[in-house]
C-alpha atoms as a PDB file:
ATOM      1  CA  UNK A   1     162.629  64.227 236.140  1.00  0.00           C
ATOM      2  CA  UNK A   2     166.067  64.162 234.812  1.00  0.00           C
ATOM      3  CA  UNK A   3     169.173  62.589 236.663  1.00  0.00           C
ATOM      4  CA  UNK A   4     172.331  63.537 236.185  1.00  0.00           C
ATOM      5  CA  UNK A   5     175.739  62.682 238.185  1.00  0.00           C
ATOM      6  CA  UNK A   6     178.463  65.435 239.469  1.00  0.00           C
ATOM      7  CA  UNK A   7     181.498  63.549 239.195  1.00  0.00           C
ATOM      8  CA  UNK A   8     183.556  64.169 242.171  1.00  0.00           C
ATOM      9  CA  UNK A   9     186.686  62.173 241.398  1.00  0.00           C
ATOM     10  CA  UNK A  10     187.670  59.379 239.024  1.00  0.00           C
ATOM     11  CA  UNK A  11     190.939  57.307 239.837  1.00  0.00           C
ATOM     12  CA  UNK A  12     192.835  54.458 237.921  1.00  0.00           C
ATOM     13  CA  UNK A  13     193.762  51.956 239.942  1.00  0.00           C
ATOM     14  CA  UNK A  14     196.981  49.722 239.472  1.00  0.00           C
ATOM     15  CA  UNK A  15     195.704  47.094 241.170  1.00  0.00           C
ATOM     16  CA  UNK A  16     194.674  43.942 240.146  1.00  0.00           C
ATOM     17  CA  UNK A  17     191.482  42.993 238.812  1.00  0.00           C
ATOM     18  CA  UNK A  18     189.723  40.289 240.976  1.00  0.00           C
ATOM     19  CA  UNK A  19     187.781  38.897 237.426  1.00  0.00           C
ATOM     20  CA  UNK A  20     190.611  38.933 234.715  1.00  0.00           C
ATOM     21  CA  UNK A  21     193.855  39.921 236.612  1.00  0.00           C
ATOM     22  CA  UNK A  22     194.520  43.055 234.877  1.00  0.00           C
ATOM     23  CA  UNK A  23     196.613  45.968 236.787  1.00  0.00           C
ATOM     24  CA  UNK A  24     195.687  48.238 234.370  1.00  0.00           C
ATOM     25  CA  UNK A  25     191.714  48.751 233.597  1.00  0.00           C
ATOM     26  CA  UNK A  26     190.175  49.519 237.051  1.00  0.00           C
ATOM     27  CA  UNK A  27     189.014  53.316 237.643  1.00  0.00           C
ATOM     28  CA  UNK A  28     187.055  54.077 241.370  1.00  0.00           C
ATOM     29  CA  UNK A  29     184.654  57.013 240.469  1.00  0.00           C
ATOM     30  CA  UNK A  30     183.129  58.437 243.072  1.00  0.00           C
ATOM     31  CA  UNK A  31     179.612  60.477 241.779  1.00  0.00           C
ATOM     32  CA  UNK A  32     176.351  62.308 243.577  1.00  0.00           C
ATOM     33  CA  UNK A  33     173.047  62.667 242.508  1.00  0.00           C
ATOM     34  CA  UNK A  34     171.710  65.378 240.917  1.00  0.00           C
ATOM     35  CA  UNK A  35     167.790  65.409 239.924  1.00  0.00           C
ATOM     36  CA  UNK A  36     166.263  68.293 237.335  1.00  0.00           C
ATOM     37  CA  UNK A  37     163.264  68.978 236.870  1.00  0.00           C
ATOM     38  CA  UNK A  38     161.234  72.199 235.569  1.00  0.00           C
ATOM     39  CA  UNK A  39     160.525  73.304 239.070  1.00  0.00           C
ATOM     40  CA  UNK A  40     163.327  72.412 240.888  1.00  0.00           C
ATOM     41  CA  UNK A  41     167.073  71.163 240.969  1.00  0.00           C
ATOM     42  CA  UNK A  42     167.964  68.676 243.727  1.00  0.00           C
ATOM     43  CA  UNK A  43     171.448  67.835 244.701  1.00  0.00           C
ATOM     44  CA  UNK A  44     171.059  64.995 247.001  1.00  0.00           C
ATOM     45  CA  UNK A  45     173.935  64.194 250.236  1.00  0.00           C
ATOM     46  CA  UNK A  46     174.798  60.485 249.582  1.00  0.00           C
ATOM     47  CA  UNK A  47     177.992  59.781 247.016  1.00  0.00           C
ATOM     48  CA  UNK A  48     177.797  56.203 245.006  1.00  0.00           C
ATOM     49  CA  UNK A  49     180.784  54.968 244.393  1.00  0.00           C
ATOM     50  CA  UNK A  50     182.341  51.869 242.251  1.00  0.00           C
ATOM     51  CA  UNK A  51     184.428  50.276 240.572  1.00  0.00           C
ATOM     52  CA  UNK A  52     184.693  49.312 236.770  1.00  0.00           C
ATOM     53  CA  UNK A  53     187.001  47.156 234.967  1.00  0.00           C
ATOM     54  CA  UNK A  54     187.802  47.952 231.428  1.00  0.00           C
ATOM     55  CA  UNK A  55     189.779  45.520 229.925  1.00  0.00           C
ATOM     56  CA  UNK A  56     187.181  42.737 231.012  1.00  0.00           C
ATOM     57  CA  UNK A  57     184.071  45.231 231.079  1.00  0.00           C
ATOM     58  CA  UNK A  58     183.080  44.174 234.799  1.00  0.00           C
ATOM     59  CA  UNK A  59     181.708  46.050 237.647  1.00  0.00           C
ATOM     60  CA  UNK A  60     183.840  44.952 240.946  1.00  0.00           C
ATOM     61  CA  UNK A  61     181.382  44.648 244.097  1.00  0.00           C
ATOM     62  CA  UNK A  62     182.692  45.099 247.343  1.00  0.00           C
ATOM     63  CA  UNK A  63     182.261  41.253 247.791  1.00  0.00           C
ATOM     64  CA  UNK A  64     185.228  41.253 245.545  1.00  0.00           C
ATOM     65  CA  UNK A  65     187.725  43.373 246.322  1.00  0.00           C
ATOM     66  CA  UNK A  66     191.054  42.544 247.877  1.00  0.00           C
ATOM     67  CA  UNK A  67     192.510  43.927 251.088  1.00  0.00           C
ATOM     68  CA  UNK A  68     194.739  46.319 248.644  1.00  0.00           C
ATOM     69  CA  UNK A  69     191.896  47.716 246.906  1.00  0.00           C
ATOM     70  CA  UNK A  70     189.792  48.579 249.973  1.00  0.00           C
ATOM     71  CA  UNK A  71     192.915  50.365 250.910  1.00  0.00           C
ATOM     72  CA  UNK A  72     193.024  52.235 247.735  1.00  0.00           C
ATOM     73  CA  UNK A  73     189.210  53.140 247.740  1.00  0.00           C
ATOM     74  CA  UNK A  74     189.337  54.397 251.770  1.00  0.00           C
ATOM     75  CA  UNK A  75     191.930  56.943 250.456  1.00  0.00           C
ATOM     76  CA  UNK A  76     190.310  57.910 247.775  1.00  0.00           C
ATOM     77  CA  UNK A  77     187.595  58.836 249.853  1.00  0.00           C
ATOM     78  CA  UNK A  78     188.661  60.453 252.468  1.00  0.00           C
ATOM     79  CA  UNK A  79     190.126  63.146 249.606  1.00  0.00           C
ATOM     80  CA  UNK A  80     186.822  63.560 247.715  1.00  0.00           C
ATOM     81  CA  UNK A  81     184.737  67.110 248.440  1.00  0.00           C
ATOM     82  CA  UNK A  82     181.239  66.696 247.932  1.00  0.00           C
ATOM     83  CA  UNK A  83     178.808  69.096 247.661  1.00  0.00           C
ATOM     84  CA  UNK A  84     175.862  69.817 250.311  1.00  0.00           C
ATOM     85  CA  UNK A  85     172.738  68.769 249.832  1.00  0.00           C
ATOM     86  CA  UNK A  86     170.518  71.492 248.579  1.00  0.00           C
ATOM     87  CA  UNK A  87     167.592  72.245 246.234  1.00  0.00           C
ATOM     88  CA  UNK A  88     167.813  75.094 243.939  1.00  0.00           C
ATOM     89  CA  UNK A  89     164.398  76.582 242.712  1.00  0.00           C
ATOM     90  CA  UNK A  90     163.692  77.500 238.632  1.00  0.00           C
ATOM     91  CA  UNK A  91     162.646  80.274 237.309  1.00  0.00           C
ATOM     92  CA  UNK A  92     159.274  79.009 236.536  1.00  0.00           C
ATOM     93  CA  UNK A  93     158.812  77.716 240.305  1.00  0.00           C
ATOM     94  CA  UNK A  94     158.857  81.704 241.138  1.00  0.00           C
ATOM     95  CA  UNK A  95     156.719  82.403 238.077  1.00  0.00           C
ATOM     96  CA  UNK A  96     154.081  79.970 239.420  1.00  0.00           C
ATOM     97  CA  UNK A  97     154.221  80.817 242.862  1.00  0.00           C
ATOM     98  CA  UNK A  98     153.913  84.440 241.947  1.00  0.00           C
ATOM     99  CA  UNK A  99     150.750  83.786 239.713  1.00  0.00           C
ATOM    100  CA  UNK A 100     149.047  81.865 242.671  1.00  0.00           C
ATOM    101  CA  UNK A 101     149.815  84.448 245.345  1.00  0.00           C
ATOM    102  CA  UNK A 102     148.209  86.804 242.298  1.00  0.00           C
ATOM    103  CA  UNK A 103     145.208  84.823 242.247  1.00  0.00           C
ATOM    104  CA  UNK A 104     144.401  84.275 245.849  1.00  0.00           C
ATOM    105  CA  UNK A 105     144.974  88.076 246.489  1.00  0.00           C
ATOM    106  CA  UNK A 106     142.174  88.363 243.632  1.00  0.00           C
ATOM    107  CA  UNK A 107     139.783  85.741 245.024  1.00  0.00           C
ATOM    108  CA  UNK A 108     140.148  87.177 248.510  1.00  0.00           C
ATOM    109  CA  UNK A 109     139.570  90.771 247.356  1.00  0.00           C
ATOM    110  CA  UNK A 110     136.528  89.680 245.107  1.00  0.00           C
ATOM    111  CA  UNK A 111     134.325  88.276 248.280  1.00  0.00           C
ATOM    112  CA  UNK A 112     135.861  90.298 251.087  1.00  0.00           C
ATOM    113  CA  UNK A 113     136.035  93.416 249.853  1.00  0.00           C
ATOM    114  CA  UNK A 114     134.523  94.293 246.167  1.00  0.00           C
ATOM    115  CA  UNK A 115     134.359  97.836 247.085  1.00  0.00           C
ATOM    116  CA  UNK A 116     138.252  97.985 246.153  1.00  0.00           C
ATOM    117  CA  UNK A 117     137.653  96.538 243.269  1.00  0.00           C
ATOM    118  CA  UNK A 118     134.425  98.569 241.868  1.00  0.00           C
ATOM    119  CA  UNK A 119     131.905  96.052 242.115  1.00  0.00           C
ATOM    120  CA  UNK A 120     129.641  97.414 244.790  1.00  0.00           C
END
């Protein structure tokens, strides 16, 4: 299964790094989940969130941040849409599903009823 994120939003931040002091390397991204696999595509509810620092390469942990930047991320995320949570079904999944349904229908006419089919 392959994962892949939507990003919803991506923001630089002017506020100060809490490892090297920076005001100008944070961004708050704000991402969801989004799992592929041949059957099936799964968009799941939850967003992750964080917070990177590129001038010093760091990932900020809510441990960290200052009273400013939890400011900063709550409105952030109050103006973020995410998407609903929903799985989305391949082509093959109907392909599959259709073959089975083919196959019982076969299996049931062969011992039920082999008159429909020519056999008795």
């Amino acid at each position: 299964m392959k994962t892949e994120y939507i990003i919803l939003k991506e923001a630089r931040l002017t506020n100060n790094c809490p490892e090297c002091y920076a005001t100008d390397g944070m961004v708050l991204s704000f991402k969801q989940e989004k799992k592929i696999s041949s059957l099936f595509i799964k968009t799941k509810k939850d967003t992750i969130e964080n917070i990177h620092c590129n001038k010093c390469g760091s990932h900020i942990f809510p441990g960290q941040w200052t009273k400013d930047i939890e400011r900063v991320y709550e409105y952030h995320k109050k103006t973020i849409n995410t998407q609903p949570a929903s799985i989305q079904f391949t082509g093959l999944f109907y392909l599959l599903s259709f073959l089975v349904l083919v196959i019982a229908l076969g299996g049931y006419l062969y011992l039920y009823h082999p008159d429909l089919l020519g056999l008795a």
